[in-house]
N, C-alpha and C. Protein backbone atom coordinates (compact mmCIF):
# COMPACT_ATOMS: atom_id res chain seq x y z
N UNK A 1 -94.24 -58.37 -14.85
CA UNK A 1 -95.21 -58.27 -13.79
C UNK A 1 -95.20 -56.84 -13.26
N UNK A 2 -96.61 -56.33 -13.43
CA UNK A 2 -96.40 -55.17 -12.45
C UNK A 2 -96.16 -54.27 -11.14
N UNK A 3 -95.30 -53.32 -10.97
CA UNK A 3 -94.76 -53.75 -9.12
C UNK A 3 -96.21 -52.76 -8.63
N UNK A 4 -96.52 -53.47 -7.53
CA UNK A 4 -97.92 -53.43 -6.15
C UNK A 4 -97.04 -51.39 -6.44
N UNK A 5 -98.06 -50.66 -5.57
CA UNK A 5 -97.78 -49.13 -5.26
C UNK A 5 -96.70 -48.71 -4.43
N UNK A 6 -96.38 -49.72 -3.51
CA UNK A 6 -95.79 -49.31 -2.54
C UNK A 6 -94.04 -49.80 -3.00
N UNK A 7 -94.22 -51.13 -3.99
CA UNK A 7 -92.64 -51.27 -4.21
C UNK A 7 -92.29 -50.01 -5.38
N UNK A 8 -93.05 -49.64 -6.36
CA UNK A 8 -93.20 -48.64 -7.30
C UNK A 8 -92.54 -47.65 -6.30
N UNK A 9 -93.58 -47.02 -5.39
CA UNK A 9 -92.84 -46.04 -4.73
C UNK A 9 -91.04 -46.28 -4.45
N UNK A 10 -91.00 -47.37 -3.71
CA UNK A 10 -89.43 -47.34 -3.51
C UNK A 10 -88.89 -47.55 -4.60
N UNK A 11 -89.23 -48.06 -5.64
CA UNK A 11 -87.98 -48.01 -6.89
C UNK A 11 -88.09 -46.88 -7.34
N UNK A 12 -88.47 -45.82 -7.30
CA UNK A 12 -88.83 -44.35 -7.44
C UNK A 12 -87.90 -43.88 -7.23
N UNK A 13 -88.65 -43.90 -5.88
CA UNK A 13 -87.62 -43.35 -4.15
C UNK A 13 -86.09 -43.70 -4.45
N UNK A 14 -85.51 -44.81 -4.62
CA UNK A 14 -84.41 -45.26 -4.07
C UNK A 14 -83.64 -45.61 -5.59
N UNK A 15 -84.35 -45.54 -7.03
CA UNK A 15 -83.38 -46.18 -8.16
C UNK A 15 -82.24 -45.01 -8.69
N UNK A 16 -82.05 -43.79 -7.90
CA UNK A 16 -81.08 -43.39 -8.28
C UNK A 16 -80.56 -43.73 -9.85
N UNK A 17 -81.05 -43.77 -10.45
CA UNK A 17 -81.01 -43.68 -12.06
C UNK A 17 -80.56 -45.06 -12.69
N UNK A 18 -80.75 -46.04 -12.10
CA UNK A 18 -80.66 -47.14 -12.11
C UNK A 18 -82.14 -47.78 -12.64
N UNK A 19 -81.65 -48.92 -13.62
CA UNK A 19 -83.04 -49.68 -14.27
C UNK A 19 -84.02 -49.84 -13.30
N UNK A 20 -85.17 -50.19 -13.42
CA UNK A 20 -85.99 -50.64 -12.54
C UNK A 20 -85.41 -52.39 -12.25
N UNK A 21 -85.53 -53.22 -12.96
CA UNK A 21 -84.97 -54.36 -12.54
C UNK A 21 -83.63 -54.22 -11.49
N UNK A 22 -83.09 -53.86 -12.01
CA UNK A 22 -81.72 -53.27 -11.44
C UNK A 22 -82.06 -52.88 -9.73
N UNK A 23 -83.17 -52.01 -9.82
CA UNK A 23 -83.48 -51.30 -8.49
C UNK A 23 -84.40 -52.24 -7.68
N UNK A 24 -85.21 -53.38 -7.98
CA UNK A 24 -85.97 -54.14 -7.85
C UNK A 24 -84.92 -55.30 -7.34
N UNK A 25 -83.83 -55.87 -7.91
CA UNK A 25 -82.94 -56.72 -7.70
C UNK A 25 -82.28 -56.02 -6.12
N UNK A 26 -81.65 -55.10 -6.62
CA UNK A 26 -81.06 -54.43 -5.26
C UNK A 26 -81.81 -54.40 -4.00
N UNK A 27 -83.18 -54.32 -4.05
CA UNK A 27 -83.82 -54.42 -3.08
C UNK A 27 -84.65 -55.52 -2.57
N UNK A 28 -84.71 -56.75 -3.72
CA UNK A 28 -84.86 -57.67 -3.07
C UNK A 28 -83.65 -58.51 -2.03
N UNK A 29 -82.27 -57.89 -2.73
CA UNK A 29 -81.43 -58.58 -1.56
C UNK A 29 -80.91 -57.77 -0.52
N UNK A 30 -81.41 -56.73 -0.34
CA UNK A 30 -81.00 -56.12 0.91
C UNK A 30 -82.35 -56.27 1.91
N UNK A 31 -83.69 -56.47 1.77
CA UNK A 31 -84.65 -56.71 2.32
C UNK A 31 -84.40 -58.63 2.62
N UNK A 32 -83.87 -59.04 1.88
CA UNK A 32 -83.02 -60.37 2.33
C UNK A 32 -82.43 -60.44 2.99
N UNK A 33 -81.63 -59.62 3.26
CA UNK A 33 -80.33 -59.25 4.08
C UNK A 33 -80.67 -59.08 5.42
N UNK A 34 -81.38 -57.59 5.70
CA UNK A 34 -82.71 -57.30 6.45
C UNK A 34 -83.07 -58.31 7.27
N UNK A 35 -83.96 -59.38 6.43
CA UNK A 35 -85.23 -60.90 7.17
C UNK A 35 -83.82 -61.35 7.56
N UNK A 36 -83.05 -61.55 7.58
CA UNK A 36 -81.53 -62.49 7.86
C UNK A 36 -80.94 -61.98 9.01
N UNK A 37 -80.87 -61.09 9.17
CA UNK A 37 -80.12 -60.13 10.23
C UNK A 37 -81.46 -60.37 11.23
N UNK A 38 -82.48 -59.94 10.75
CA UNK A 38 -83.74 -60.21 11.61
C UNK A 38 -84.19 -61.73 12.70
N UNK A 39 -83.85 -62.56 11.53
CA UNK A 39 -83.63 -63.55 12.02
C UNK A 39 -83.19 -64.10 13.24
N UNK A 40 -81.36 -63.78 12.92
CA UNK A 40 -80.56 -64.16 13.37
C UNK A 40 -80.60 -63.26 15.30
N UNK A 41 -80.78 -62.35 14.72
CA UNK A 41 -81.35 -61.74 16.06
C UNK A 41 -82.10 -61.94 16.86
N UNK A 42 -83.41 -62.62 16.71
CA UNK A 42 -84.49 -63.25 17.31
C UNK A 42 -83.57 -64.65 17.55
N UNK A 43 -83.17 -65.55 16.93
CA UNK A 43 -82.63 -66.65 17.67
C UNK A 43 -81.55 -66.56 18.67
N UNK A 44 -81.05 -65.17 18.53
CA UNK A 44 -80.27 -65.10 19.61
C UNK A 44 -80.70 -64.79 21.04
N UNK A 45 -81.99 -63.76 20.78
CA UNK A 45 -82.82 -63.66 22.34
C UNK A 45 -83.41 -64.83 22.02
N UNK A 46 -84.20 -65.48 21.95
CA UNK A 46 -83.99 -67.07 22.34
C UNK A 46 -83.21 -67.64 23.32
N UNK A 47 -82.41 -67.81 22.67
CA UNK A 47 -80.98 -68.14 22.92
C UNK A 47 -80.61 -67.78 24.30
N UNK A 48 -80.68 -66.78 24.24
CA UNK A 48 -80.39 -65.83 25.89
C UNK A 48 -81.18 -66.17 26.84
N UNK A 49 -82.15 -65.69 26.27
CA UNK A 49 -83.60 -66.30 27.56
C UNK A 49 -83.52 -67.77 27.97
N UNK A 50 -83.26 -68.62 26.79
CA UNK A 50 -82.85 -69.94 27.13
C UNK A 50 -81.84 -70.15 28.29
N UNK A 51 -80.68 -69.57 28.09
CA UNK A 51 -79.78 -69.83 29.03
C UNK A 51 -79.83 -68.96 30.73
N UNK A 52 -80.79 -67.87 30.47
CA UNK A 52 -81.50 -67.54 31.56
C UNK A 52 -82.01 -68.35 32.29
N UNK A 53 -82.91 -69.22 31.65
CA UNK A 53 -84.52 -69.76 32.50
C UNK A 53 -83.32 -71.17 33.01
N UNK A 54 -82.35 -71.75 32.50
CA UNK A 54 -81.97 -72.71 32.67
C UNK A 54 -80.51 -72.66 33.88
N UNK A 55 -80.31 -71.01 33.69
CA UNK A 55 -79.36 -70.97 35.16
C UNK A 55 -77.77 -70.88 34.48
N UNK A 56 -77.69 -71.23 33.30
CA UNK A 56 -76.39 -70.99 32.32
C UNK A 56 -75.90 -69.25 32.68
N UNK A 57 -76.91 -68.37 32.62
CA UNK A 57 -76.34 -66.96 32.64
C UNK A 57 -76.65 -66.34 34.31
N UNK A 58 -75.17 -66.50 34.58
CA UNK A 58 -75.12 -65.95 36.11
C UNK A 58 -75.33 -64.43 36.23
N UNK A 59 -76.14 -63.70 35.10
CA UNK A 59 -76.01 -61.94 34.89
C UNK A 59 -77.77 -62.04 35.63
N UNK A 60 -77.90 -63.02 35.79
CA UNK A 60 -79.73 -62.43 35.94
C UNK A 60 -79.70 -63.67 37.08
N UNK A 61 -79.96 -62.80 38.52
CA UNK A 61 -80.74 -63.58 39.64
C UNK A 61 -82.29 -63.55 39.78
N UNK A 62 -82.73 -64.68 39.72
CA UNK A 62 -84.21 -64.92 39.86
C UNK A 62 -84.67 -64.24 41.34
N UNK A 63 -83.96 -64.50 42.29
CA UNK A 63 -84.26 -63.99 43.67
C UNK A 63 -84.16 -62.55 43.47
N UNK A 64 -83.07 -61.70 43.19
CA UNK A 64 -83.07 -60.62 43.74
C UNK A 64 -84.11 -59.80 42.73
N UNK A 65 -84.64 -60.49 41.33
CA UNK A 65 -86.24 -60.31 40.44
C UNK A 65 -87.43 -60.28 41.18
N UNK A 66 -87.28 -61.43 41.83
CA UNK A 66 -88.72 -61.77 42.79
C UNK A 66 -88.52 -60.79 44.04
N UNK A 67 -87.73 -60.18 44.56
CA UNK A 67 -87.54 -59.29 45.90
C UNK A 67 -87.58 -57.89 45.23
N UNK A 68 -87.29 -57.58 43.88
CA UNK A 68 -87.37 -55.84 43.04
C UNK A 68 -88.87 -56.20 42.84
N UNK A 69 -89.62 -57.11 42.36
CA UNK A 69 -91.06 -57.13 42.07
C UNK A 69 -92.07 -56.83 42.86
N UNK A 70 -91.45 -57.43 44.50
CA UNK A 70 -92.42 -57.99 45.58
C UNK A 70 -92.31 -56.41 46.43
N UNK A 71 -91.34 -55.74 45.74
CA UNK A 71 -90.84 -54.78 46.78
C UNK A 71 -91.81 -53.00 45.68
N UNK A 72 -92.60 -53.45 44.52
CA UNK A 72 -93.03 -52.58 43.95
C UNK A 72 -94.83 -52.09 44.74
């Protein structure tokens, strides 16, 4: 299959003298790696905000938010 312009470019860019498969493999699992880390990061602000809105994280007062807002 032929690679789109833009993955061409990076197996270019980045195969360091390495096969194209080779360079194509490597970068499908680090762009894996990447969406994963990506992921995992977004469920964690989730996560946070969750325990915000619900009063779990004593680092964030709703009052003294609404009195820095009211006071702009």
């Amino acid at each position: 299959m032929p690679l789109d312009s833009e993955l061409a470019a990076a197996v270019t860019e980045l195969g360091n003298g390495k096969s194209k498969s080779r360079t194509v493999h490597d970068l499908a699992l680090r762009g894996a790696e990447a969406l994963r880390d990506e992921h995992e990061g977004r469920q964690e602000a989730i996560a946070h905000l969750l325990r915000i809105s619900s009063g779990e994280d004593d680092g964030y007062d709703f009052a003294i938010s609404e009195q820095l807002h009211a006071e702009r």
